[in-house]
PDB file of N, CA and C in Angstrom:
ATOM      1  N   UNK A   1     220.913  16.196 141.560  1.00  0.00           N
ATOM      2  CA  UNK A   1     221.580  15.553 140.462  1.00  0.00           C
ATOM      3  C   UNK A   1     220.810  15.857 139.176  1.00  0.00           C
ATOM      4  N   UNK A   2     221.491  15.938 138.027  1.00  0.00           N
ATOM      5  CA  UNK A   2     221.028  17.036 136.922  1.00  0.00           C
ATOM      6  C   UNK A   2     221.082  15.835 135.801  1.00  0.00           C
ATOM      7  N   UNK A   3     220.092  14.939 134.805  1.00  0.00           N
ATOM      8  CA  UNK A   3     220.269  14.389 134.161  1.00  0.00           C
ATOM      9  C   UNK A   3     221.171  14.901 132.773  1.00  0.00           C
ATOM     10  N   UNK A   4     221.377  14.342 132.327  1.00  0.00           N
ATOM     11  CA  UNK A   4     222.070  14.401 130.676  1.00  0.00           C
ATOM     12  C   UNK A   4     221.205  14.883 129.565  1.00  0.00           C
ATOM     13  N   UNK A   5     221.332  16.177 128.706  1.00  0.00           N
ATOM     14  CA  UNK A   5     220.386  16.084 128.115  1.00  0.00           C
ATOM     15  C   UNK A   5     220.231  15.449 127.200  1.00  0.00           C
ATOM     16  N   UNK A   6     219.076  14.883 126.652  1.00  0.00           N
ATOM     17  CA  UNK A   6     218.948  13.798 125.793  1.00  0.00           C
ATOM     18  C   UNK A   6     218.700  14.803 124.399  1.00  0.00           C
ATOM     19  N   UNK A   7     219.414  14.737 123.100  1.00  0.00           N
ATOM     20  CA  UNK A   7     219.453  15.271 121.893  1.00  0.00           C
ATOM     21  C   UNK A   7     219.272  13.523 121.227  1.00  0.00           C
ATOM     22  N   UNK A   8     218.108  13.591 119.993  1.00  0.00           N
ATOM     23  CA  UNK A   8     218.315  13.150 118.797  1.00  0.00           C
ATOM     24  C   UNK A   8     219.490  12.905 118.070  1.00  0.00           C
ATOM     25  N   UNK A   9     220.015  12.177 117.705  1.00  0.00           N
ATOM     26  CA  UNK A   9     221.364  11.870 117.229  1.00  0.00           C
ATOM     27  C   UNK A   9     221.452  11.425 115.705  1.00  0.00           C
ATOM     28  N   UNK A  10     219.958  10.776 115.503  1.00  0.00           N
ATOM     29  CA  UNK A  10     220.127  10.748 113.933  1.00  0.00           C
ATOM     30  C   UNK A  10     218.963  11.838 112.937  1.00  0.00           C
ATOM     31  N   UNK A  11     219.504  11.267 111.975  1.00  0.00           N
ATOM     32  CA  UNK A  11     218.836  12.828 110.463  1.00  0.00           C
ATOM     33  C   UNK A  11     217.679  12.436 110.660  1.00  0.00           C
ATOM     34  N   UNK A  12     216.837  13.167 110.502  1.00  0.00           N
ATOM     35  CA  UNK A  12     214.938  12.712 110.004  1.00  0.00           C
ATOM     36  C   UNK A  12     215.065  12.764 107.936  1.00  0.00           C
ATOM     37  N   UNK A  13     215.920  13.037 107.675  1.00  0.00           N
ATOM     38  CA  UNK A  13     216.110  12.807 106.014  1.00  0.00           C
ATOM     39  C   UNK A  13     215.607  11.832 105.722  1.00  0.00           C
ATOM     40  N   UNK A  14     215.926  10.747 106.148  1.00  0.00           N
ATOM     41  CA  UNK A  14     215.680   9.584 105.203  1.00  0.00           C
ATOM     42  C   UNK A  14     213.879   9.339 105.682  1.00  0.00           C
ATOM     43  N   UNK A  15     213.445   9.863 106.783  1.00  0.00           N
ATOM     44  CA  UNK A  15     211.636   9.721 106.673  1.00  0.00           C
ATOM     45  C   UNK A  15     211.231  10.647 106.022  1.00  0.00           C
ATOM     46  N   UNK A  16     211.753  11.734 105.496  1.00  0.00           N
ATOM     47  CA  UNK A  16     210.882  13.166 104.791  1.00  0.00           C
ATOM     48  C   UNK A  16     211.680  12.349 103.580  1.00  0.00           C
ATOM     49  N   UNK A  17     212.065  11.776 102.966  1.00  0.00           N
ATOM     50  CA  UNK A  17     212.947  11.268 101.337  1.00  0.00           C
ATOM     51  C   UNK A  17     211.355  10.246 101.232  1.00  0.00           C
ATOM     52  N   UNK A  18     211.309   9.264 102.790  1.00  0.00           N
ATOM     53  CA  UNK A  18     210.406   8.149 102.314  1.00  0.00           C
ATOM     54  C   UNK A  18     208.918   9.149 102.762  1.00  0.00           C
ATOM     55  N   UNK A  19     208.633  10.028 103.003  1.00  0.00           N
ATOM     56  CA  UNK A  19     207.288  10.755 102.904  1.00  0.00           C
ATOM     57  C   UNK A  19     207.016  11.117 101.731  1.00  0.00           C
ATOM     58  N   UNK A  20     207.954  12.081 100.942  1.00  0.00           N
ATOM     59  CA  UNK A  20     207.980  12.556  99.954  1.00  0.00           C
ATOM     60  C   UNK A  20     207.760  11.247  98.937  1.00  0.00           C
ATOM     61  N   UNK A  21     208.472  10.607  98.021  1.00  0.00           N
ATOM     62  CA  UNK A  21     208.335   9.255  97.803  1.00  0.00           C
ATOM     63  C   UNK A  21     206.954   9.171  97.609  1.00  0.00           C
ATOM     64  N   UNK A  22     206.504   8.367  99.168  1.00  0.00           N
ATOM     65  CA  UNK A  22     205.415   7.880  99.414  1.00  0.00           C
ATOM     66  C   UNK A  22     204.260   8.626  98.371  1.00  0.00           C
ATOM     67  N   UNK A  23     204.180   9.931  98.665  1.00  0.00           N
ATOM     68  CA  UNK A  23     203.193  11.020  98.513  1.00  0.00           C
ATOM     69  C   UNK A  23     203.198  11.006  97.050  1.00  0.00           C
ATOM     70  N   UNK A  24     204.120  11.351  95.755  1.00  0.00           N
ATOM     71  CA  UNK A  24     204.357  11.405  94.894  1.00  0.00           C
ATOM     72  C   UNK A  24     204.464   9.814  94.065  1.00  0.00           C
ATOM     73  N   UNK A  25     204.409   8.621  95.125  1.00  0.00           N
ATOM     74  CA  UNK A  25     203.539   7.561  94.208  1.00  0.00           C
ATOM     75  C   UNK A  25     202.139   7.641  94.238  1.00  0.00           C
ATOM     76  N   UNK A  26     201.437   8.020  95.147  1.00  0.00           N
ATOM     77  CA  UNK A  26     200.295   7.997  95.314  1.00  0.00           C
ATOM     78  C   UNK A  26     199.059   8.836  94.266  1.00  0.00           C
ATOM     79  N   UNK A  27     200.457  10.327  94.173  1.00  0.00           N
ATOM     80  CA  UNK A  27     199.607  11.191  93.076  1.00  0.00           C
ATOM     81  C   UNK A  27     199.931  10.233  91.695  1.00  0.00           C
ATOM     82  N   UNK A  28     201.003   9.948  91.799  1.00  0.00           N
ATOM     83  CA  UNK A  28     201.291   9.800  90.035  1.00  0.00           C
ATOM     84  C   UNK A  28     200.275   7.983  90.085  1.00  0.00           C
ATOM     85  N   UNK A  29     200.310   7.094  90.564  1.00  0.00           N
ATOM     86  CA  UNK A  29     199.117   5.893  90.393  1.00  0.00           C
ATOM     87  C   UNK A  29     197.512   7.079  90.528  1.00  0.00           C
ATOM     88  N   UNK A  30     197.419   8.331  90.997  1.00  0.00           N
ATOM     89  CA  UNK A  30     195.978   8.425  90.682  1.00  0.00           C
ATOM     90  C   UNK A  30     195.971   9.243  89.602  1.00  0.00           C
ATOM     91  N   UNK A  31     196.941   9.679  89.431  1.00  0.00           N
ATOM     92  CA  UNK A  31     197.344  10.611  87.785  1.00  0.00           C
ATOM     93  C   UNK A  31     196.885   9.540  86.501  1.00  0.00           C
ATOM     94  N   UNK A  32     197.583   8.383  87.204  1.00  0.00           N
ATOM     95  CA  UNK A  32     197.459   7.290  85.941  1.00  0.00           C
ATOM     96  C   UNK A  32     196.395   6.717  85.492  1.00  0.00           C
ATOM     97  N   UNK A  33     195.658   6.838  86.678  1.00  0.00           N
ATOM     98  CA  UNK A  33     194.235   5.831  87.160  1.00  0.00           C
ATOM     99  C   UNK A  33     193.016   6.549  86.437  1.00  0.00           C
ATOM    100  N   UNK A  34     193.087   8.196  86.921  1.00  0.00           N
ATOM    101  CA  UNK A  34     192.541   9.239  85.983  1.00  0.00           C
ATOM    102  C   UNK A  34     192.479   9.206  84.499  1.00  0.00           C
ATOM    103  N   UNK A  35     193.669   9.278  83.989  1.00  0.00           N
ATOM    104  CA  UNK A  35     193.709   8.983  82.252  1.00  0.00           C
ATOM    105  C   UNK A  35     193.102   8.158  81.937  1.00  0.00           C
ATOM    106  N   UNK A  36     193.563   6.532  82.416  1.00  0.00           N
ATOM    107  CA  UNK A  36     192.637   5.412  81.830  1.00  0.00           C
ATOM    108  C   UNK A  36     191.377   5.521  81.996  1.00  0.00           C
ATOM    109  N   UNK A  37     190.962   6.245  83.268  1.00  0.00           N
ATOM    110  CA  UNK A  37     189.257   6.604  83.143  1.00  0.00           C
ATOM    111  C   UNK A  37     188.753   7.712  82.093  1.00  0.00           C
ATOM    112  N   UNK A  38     190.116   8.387  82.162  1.00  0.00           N
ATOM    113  CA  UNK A  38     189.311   9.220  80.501  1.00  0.00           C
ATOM    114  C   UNK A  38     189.422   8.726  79.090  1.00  0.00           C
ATOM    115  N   UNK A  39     189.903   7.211  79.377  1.00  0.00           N
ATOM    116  CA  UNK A  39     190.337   7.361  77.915  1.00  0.00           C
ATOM    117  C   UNK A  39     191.652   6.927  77.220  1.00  0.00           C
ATOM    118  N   UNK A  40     192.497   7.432  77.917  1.00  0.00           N
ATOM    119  CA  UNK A  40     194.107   7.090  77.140  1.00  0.00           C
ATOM    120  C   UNK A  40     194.593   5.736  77.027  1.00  0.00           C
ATOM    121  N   UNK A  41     195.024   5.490  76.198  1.00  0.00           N
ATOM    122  CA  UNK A  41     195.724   4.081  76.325  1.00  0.00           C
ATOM    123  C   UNK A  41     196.617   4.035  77.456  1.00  0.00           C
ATOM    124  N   UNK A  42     196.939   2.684  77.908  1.00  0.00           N
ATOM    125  CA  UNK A  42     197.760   2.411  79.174  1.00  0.00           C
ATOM    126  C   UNK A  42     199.052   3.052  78.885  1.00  0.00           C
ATOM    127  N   UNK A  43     199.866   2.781  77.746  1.00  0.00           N
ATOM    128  CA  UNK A  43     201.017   3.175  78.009  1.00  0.00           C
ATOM    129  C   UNK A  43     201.394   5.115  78.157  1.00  0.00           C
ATOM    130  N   UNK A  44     200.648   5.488  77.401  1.00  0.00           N
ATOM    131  CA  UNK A  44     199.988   7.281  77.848  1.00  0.00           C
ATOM    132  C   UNK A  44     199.811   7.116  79.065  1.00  0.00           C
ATOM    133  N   UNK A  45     199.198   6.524  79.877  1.00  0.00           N
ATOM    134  CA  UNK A  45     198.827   7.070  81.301  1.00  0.00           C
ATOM    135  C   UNK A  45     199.737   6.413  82.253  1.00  0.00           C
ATOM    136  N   UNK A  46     200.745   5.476  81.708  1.00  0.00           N
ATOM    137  CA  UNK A  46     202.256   5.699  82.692  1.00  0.00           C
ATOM    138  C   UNK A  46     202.790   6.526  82.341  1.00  0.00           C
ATOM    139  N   UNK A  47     202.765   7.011  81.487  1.00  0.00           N
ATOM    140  CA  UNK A  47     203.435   8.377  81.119  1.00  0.00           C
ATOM    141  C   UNK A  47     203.557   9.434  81.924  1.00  0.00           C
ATOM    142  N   UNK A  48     201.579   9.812  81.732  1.00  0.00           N
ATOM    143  CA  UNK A  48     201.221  10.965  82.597  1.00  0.00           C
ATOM    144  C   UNK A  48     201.514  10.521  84.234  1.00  0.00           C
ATOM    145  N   UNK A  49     201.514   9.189  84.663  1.00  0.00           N
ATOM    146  CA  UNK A  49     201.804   9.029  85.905  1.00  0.00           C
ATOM    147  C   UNK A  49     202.879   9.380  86.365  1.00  0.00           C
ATOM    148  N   UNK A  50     204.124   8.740  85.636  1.00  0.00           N
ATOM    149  CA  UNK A  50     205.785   9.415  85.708  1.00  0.00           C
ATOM    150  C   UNK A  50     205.595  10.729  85.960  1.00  0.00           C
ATOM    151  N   UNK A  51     205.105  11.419  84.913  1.00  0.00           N
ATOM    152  CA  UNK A  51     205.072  12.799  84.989  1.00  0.00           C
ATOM    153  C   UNK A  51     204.669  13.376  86.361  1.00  0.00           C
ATOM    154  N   UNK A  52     203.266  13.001  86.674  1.00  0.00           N
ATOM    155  CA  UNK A  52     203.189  13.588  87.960  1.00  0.00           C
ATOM    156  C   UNK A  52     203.974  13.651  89.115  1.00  0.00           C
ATOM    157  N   UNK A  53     204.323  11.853  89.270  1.00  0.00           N
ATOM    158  CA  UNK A  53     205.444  11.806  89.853  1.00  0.00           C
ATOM    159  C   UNK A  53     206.856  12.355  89.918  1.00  0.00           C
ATOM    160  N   UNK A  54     207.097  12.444  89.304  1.00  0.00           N
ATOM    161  CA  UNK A  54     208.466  13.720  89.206  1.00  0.00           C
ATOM    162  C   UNK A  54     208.345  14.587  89.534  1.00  0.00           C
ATOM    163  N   UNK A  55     207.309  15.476  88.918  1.00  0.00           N
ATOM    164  CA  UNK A  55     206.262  16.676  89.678  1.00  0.00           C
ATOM    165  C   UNK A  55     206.249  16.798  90.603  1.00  0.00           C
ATOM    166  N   UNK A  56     205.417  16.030  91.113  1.00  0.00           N
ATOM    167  CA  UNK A  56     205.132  16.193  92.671  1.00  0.00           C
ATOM    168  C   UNK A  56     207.010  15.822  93.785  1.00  0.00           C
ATOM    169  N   UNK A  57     207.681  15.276  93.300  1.00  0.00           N
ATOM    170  CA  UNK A  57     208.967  15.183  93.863  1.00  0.00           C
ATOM    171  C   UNK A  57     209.848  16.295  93.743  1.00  0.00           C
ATOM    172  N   UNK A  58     209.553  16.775  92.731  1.00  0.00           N
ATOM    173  CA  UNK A  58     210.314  18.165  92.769  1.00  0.00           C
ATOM    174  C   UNK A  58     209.648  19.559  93.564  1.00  0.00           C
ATOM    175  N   UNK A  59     208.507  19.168  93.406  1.00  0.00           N
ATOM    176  CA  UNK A  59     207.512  20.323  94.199  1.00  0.00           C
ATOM    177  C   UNK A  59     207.862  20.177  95.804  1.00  0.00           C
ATOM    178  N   UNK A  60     207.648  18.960  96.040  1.00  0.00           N
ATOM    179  CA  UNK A  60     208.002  18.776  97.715  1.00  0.00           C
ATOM    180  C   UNK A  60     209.415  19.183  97.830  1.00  0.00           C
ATOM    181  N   UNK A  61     210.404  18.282  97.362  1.00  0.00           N
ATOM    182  CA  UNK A  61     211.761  18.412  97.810  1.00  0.00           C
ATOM    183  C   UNK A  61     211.663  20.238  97.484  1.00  0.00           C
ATOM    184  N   UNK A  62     210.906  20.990  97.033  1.00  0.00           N
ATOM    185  CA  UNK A  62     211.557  22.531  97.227  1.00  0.00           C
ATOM    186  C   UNK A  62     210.672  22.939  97.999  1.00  0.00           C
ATOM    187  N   UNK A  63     209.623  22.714  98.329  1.00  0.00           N
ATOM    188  CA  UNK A  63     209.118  22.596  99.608  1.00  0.00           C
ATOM    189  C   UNK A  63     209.619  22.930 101.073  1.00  0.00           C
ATOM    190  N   UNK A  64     210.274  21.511 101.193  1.00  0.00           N
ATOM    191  CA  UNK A  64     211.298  20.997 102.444  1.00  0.00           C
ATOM    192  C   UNK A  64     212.677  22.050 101.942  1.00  0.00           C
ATOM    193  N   UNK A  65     213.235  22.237 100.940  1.00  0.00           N
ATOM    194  CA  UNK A  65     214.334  23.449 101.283  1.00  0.00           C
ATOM    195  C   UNK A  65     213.936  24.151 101.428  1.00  0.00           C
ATOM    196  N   UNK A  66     212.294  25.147 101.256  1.00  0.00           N
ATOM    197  CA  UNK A  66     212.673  26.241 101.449  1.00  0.00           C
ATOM    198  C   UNK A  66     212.088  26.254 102.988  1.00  0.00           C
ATOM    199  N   UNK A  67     211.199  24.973 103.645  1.00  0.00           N
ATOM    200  CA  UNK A  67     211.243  25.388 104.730  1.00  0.00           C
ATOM    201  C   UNK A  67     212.089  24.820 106.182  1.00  0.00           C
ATOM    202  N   UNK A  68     213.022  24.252 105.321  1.00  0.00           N
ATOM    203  CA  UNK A  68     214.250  23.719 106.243  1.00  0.00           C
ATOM    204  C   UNK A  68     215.235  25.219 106.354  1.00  0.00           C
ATOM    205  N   UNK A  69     215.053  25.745 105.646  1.00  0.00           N
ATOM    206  CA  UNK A  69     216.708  26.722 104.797  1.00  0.00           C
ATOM    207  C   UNK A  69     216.751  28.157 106.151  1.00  0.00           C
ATOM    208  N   UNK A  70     214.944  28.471 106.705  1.00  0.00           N
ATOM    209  CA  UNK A  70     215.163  29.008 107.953  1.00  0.00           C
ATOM    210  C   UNK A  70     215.033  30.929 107.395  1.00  0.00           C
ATOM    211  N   UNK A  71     215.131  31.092 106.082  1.00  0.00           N
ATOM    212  CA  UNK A  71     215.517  32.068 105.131  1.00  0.00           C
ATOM    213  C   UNK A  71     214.425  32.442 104.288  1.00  0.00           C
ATOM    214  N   UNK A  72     213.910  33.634 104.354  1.00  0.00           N
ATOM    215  CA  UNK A  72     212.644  34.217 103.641  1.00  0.00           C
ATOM    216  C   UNK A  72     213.144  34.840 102.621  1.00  0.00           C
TER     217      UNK A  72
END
């Protein structure tokens, strides 16, 4: 008797959305954390934090397409 094969049934998207996320708060609070240690006023170094953060979200998410996409 031959079991059923068992396949995964749901996306892993939404844990690589909350990895990515995750990763890109982490840079942009030490992006931020950095400035105020050099110096900048607070509202400059949410700035530069946003910034990283976006950064780093766009860097990953092309990341994950180009190594989801299977295509060199």
């Amino acid at each position: 008797m031959t079991s059923p094969a068992t396949t995964p049934t749901g996306s892993t998207r939404p844990l690589w959305a909350a990895l990515i996320v995750l990763t890109a708060v982490l840079v942009g609070a030490a992006a931020a954390m950095l400035s105020i240690a050099g110096g900048v006023p607070i509202p400059l170094a949410v700035i530069a934090g946003g910034g990283a953060f976006g950064g780093t979200v766009a860097l990953l998410l092309a990341i994950a397409h180009f190594l989801a996409d299977g295509r060199a």
